[in-house]
Structures are given as C-alpha cells and as structure tokens.
C-alpha atoms as a PDB file:
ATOM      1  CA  UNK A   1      12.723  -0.816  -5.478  1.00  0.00           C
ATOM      2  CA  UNK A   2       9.434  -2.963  -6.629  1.00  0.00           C
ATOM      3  CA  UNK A   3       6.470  -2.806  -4.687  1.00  0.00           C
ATOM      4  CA  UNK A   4       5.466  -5.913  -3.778  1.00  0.00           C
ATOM      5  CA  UNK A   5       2.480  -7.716  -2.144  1.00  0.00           C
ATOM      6  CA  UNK A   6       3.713  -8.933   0.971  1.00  0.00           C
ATOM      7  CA  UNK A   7       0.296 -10.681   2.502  1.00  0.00           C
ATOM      8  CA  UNK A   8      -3.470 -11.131   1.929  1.00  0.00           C
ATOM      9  CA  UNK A   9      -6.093 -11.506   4.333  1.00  0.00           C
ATOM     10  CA  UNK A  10      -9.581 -12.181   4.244  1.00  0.00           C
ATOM     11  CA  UNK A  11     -11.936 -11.977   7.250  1.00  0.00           C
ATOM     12  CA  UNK A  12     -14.775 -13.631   6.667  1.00  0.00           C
ATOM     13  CA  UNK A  13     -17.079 -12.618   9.568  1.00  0.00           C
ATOM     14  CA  UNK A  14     -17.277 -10.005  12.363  1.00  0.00           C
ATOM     15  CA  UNK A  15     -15.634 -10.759  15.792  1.00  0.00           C
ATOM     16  CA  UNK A  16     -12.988 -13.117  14.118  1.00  0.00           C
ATOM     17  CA  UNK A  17      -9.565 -12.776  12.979  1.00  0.00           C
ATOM     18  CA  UNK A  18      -8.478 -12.347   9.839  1.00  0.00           C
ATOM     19  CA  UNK A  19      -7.368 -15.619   7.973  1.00  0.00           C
ATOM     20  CA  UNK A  20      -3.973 -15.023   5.307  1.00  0.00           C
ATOM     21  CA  UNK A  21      -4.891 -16.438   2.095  1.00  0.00           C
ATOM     22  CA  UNK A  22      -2.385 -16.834  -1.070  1.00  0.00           C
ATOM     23  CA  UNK A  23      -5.013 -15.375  -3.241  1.00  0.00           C
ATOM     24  CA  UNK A  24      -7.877 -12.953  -3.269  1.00  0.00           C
ATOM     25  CA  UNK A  25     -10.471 -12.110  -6.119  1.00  0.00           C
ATOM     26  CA  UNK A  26     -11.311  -8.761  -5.797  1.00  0.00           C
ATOM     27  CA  UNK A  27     -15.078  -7.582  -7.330  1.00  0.00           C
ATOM     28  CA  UNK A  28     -15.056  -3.977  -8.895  1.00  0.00           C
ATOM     29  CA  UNK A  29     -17.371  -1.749  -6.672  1.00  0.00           C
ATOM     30  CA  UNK A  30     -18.269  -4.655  -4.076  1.00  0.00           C
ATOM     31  CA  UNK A  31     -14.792  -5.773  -2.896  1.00  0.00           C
ATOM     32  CA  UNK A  32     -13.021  -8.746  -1.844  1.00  0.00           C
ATOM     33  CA  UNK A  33     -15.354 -12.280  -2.889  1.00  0.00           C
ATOM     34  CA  UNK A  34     -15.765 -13.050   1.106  1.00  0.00           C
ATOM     35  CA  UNK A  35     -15.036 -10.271   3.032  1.00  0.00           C
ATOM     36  CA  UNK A  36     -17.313  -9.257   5.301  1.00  0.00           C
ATOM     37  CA  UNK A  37     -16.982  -5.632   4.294  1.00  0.00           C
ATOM     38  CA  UNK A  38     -17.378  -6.011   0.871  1.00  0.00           C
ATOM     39  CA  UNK A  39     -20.706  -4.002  -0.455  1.00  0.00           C
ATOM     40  CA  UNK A  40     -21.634  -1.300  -3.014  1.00  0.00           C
ATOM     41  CA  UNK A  41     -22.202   1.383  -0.597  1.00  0.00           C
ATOM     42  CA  UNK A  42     -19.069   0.978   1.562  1.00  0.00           C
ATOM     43  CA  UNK A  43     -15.939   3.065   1.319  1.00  0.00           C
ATOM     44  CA  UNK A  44     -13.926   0.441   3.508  1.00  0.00           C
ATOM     45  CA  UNK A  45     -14.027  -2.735   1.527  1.00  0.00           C
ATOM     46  CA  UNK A  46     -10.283  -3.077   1.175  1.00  0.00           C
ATOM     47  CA  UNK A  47      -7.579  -2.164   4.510  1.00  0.00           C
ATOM     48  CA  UNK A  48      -4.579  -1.474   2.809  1.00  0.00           C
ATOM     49  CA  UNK A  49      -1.350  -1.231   4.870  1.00  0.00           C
ATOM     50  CA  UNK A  50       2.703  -1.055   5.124  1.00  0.00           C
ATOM     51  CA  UNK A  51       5.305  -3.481   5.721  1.00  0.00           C
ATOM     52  CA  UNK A  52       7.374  -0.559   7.018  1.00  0.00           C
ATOM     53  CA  UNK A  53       4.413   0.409   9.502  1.00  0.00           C
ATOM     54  CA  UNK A  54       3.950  -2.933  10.942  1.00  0.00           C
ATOM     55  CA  UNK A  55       7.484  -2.955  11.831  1.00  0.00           C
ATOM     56  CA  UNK A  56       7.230   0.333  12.988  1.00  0.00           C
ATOM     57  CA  UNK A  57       4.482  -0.526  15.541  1.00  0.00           C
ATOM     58  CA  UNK A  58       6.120  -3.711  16.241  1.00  0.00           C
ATOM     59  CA  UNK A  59       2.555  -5.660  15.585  1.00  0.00           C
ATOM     60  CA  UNK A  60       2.439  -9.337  13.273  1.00  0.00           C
ATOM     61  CA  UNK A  61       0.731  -9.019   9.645  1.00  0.00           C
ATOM     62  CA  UNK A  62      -3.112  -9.416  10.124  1.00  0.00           C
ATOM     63  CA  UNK A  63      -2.705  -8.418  13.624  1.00  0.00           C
ATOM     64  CA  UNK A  64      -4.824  -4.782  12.444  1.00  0.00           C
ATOM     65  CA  UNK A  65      -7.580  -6.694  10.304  1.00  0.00           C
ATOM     66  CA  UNK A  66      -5.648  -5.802   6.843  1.00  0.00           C
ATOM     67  CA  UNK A  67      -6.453  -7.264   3.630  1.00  0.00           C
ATOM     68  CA  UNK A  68      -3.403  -6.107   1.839  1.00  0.00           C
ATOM     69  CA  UNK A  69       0.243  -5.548   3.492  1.00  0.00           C
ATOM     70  CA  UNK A  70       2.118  -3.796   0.665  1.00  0.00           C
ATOM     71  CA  UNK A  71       6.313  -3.743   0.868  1.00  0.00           C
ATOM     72  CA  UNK A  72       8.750  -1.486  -1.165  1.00  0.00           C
ATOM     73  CA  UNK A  73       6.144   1.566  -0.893  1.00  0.00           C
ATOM     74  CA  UNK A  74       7.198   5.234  -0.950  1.00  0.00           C
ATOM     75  CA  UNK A  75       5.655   5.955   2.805  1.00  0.00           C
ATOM     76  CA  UNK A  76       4.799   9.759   0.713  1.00  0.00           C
ATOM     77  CA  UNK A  77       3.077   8.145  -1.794  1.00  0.00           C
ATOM     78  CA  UNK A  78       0.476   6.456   0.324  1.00  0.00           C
ATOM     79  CA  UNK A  79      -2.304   8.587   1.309  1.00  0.00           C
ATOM     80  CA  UNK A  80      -5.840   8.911   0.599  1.00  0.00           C
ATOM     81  CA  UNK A  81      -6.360   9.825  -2.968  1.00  0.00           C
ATOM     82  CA  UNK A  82      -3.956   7.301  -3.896  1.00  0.00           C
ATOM     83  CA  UNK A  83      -4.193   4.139  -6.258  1.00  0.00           C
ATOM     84  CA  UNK A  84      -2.541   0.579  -6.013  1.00  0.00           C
ATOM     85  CA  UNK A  85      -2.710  -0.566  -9.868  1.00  0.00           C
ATOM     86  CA  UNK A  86      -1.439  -4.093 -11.404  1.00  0.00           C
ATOM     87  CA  UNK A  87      -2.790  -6.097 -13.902  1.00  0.00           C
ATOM     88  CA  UNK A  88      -6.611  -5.675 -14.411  1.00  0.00           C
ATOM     89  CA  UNK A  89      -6.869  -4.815 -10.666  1.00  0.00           C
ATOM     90  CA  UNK A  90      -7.343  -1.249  -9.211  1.00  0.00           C
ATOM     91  CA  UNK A  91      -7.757  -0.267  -6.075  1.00  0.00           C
ATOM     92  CA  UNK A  92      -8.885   3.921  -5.283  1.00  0.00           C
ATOM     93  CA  UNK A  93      -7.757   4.614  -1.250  1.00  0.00           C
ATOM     94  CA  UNK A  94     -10.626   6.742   0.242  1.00  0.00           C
ATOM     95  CA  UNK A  95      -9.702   7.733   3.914  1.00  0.00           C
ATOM     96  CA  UNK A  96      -7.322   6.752   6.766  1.00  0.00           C
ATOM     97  CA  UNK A  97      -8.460   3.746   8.484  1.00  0.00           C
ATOM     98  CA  UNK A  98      -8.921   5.186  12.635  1.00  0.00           C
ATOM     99  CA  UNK A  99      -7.207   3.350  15.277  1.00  0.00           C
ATOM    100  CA  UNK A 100     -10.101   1.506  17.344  1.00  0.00           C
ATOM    101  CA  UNK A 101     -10.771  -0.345  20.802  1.00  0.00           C
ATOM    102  CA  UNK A 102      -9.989  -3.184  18.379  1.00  0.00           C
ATOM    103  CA  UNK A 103      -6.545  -2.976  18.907  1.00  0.00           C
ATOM    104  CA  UNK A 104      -5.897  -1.146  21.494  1.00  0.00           C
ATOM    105  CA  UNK A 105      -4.488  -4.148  23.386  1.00  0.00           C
ATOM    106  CA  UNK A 106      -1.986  -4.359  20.939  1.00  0.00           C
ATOM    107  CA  UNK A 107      -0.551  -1.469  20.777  1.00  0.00           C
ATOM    108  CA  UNK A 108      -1.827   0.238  23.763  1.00  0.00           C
ATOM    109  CA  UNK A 109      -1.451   4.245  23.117  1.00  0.00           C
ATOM    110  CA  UNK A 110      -3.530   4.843  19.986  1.00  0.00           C
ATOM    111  CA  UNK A 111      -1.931   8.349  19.857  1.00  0.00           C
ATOM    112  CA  UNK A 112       0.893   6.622  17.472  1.00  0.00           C
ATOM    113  CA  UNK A 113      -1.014   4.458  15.422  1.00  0.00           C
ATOM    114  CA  UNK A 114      -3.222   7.716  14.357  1.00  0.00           C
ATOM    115  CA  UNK A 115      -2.907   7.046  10.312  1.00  0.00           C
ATOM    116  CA  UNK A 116      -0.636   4.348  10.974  1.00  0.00           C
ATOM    117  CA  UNK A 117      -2.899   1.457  11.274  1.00  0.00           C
ATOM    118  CA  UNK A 118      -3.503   1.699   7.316  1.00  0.00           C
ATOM    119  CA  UNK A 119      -5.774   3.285   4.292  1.00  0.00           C
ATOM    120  CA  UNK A 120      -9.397   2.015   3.269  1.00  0.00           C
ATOM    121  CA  UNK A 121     -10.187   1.547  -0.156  1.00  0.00           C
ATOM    122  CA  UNK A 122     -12.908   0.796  -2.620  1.00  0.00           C
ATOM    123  CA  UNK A 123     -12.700  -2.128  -5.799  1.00  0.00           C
ATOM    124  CA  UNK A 124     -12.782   0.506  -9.037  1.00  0.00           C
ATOM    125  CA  UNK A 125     -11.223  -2.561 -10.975  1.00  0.00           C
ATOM    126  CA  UNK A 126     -11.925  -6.540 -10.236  1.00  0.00           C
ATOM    127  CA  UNK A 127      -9.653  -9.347 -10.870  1.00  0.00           C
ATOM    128  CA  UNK A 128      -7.215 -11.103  -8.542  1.00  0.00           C
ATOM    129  CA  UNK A 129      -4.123 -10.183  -6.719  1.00  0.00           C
ATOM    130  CA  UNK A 130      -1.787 -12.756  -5.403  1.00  0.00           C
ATOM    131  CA  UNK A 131       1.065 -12.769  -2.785  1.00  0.00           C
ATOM    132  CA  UNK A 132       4.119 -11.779  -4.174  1.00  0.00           C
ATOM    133  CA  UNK A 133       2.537  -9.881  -7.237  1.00  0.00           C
ATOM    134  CA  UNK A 134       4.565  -6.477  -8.183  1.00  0.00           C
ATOM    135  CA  UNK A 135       1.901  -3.241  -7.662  1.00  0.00           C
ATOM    136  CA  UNK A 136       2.307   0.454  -8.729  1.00  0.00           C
ATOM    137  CA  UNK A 137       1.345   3.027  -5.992  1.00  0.00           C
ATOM    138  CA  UNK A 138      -0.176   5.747  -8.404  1.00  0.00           C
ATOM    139  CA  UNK A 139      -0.276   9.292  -6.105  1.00  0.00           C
ATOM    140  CA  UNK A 140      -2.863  11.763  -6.493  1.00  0.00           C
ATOM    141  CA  UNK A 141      -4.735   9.501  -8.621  1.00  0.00           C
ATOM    142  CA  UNK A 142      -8.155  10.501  -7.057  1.00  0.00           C
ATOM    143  CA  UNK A 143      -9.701  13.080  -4.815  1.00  0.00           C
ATOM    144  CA  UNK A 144      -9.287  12.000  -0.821  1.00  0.00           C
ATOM    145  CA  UNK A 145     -12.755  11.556   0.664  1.00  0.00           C
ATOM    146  CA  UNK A 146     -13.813  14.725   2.575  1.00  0.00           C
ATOM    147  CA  UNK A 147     -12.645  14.541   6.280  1.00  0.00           C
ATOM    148  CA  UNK A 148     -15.633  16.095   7.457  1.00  0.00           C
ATOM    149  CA  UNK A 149     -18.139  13.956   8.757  1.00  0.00           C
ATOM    150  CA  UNK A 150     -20.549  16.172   7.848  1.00  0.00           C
ATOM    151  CA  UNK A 151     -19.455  16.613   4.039  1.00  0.00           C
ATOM    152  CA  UNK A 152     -19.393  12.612   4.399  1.00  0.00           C
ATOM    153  CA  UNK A 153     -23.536  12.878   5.165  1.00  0.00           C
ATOM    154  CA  UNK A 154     -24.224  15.205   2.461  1.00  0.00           C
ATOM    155  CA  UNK A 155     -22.315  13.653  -0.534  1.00  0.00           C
ATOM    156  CA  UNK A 156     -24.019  10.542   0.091  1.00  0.00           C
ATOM    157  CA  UNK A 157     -27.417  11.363   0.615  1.00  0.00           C
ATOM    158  CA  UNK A 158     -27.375  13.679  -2.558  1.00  0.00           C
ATOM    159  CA  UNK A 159     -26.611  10.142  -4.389  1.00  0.00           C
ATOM    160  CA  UNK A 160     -29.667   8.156  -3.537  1.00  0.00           C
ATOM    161  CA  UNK A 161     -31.628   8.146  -6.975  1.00  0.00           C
ATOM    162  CA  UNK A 162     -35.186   9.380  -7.178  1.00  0.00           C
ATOM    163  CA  UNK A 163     -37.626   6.474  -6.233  1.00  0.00           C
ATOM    164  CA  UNK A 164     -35.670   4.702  -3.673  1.00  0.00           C
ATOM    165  CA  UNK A 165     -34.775   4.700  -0.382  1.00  0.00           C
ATOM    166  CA  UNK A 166     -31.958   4.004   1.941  1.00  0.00           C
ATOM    167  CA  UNK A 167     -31.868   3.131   6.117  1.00  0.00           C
ATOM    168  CA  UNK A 168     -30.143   4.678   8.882  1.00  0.00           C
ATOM    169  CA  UNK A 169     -27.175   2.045   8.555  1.00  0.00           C
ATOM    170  CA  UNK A 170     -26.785   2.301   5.237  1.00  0.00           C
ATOM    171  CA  UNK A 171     -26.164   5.922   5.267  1.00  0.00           C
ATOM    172  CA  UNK A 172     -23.281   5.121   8.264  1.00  0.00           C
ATOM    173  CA  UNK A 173     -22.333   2.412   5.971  1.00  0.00           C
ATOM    174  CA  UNK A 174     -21.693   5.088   2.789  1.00  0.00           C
ATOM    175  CA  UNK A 175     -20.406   7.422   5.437  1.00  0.00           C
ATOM    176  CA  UNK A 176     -17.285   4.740   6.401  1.00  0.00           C
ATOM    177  CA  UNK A 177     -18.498   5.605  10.348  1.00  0.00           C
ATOM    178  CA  UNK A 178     -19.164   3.355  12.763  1.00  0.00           C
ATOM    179  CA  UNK A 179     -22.979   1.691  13.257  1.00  0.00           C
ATOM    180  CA  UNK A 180     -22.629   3.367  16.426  1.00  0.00           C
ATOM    181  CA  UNK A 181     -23.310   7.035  14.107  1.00  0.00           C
ATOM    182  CA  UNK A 182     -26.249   5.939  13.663  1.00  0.00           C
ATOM    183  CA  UNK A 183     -27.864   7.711  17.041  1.00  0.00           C
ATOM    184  CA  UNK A 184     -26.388  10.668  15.661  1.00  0.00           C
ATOM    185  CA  UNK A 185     -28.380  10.630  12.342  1.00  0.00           C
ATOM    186  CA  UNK A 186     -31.621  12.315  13.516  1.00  0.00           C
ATOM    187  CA  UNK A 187     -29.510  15.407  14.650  1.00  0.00           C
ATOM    188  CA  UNK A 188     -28.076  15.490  10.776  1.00  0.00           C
ATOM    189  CA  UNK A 189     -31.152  15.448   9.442  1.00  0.00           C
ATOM    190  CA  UNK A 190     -32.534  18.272  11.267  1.00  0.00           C
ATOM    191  CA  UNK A 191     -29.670  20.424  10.815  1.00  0.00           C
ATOM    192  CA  UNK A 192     -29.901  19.526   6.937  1.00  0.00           C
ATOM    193  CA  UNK A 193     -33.679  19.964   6.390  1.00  0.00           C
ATOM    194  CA  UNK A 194     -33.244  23.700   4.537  1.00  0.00           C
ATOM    195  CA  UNK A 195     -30.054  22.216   2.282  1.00  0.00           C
ATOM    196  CA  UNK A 196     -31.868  20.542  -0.626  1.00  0.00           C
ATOM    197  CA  UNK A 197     -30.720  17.312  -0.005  1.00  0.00           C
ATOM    198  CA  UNK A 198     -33.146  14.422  -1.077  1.00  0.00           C
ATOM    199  CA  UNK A 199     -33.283  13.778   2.815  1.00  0.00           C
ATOM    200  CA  UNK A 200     -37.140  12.245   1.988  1.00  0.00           C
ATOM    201  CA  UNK A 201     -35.282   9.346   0.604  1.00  0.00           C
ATOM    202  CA  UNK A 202     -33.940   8.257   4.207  1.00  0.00           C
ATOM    203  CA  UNK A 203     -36.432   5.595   6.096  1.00  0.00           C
ATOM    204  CA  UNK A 204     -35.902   3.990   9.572  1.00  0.00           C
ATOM    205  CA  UNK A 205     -34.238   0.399   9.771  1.00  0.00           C
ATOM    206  CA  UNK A 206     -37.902  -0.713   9.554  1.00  0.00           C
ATOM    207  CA  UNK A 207     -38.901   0.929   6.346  1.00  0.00           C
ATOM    208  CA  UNK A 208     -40.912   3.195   8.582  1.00  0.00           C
ATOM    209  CA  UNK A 209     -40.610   7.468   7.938  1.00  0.00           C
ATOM    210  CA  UNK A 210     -39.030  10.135   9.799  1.00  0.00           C
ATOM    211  CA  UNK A 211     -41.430  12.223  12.370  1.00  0.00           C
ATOM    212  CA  UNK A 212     -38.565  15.038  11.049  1.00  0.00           C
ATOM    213  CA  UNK A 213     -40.211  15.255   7.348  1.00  0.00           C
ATOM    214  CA  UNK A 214     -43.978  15.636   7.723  1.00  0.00           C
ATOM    215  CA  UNK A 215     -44.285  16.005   3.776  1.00  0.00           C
ATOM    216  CA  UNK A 216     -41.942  12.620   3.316  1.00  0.00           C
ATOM    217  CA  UNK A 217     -44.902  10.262   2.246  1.00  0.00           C
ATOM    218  CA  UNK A 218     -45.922  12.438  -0.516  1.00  0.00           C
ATOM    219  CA  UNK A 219     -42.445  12.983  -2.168  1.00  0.00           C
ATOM    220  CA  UNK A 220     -41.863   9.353  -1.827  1.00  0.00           C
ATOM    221  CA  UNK A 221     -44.913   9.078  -3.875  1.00  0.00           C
ATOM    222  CA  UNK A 222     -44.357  11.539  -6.040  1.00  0.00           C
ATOM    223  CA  UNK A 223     -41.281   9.543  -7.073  1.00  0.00           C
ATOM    224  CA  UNK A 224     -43.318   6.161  -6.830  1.00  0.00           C
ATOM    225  CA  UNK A 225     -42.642   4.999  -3.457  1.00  0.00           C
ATOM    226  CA  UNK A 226     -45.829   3.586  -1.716  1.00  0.00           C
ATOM    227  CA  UNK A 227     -45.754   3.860   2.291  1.00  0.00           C
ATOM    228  CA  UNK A 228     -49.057   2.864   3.704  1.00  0.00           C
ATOM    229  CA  UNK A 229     -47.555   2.061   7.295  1.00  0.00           C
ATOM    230  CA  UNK A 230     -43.796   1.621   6.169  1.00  0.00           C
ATOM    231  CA  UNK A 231     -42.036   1.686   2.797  1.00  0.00           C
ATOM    232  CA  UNK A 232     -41.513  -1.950   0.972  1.00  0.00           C
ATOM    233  CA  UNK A 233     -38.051  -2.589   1.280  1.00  0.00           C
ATOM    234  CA  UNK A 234     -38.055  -5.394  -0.730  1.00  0.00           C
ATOM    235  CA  UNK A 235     -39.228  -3.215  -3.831  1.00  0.00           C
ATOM    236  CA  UNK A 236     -37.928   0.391  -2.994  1.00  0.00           C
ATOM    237  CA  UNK A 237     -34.596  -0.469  -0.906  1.00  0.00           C
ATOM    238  CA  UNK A 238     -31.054   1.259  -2.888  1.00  0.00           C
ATOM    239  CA  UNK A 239     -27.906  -0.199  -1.663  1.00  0.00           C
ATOM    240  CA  UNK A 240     -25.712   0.639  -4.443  1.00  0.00           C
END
C-alpha cells in the first residue's frame, strides 16, 4: 500500500490554528516557508502525524497543530530516527511530539495520546511536498534524539562555535523543551560547570553574563567576544 500525503498545514503564528494548505515549500535546516516554528536551531520545525492515529483518537486533521498527516504508513515504521523521503524533499524525525494543555480539551486523558499525538522533525532536504504526493517512510534512517533532557542540554551546548554566543531560549529552543525550561537553565549550568562544556558561550536574554561563570568575560574574549556591560548581540549572537 502507497504512502500517501493525506493533508498539509501551516500555522502561521502562535495562539492560532493551523490553516490546511494544498502546498508547502519546505527550507532544508529552517523548515516550512511560514511556519512559525521554522528556525535553524529547532528540532520541531515539522509535526508529522498518522491518518490511522487521528482516527484512533477520534480528533479532525489539524485538530493537534500537524503540518503533515501521512496515510498508508507502517504504524512500526514511524518512530524517531525515522525518514519521510520523496522527490528532493527529506524530512529526519527527531523525538515524539508530548501531548500538551493544548489539547487536552480535545481529547481529555492525555494518558492515550502519549506518542500518539505525532513525531517532530527537522528539514535535512528543501523542496515542496503537495497533498496527495506518494512518500517513502525510510526506518532507522537516523539516530533518535536522546530522551534525556539532560543529554538534550549537553549536545547542544557542545555545538555553539568558538566566538559566539547563544541565550537562555535559544538553548530551550535547540533542546525541543518548552520556553517554560528556561527557569530551569541556571540549575543545568551549575550542575555542568566541571563537564567541559563551552558553557561560557551561554548569555542572558539581554546579552548580559552568568553570575555562575566568574571567568566568562575573559574566555569570551579570548575567543573575540567583547562584553563591557553585556555582549553585542547583534555582532556575536549564533542561532544556527
């Protein structure tokens, strides 16, 4: 049996719903032209999910913010680590997507909709995907995404390249946790300072530096980074 694309969905701004579309042009490490979660650092710029789960739960397409809705799928085949692959288009699944407060209302238990609701994905490949286009599910294509929350923190932050820096939401951003993680951040840091992680190369949504790394002004400038009162954002800011 084919797999097929069943829907597409763009949403185009937080707080609103999702809006089908016949068409999407997908950018290769950014995501879907606009999305509101498409950006370099983000591992959730495409929701992929399943005909059969929708039906399952008994919820409309859209209804769980997806961008794809894939039919004909081997329900074994699509997990984390997987690839959907047509065309020029390629799209690497990084983690399940959690059930949320989002949509609790419809489905009320979120016990059942536990990696139900779908599977996040990053753009490795650009190009366009249309309704009705034929897709392979490729298994085991990639590794998953570490589950750990904590293995999330430290892949990331040994990423950000020598002279340049990175805020507090963009790490949650890279993580794929909620905004809300970022009161949580200071603790991480703490716990991390001994693990030779560039952790110097983490600023304050201000620019400003962490009370946590005393010596964090002269690594920064060691790698080029001026910080009289706060680091230049506009000059030294990474974001993919």
């Amino acid at each position: 049996m084919p797999i097929t694309i069943a829907h597409l969905f763009l949403k185009p701004a937080r707080h609103q719903p999702v809006v089908e579309q016949s068409a999407i042009t997908l950018t290769a490490g950014v995501g879907i032209a606009g999305d509101i979660h498409a950006h370099k650092l983000s591992p959730r710029q495409v929701l992929v999910t399943l005909a059969a789960q929708l039906d399952a739960l008994a919820v409309a397409p859209g209804a769980l913010y997806e961008n794809l809705v894939i039919a004909g799928a081997v329900p074994a085949d699509f997990r984390p680590g997987s690839a959907i692959v047509t065309g020029d288009v390629e799209i690497r699944l990084t983690m399940y997507c959690e059930p949320c407060k989002r949509i609790a209302p419809l489905v009320g238990n979120l016990a059942p909709v536990v990696e139900r609701r779908g599977i996040l994905g990053v753009v490795v490949h650009g190009g366009t995907l249309r309704s009705g286009d034929t897709v392979a599910l490729v298994p085991g294509r990639y590794a998953p995404l570490p589950d750990s929350v904590q293995q999330k923190f430290c892949n990331f932050v040994a990423t950000i390249p020598a002279g340049r820096v990175v805020r507090y939401r963009d790490v949650t951003m890279a993580m794929g946790v909620d905004d809300s993680f970022i009161r949580a951040l200071p603790g991480y840091i703490k716990r991390h300072l001994d693990a030779g992680l560039p952790l110097h190369r983490i600023v304050n949504g201000r620019g400003q530096l962490l009370a946590a790394l005393p010596q964090q002004a002269s690594m920064l400038a060691s790698e080029g980074v001026t910080s009289d009162v706060a680091v230049d954002l506009d000059r030294f800011l990474w974001q993919g």
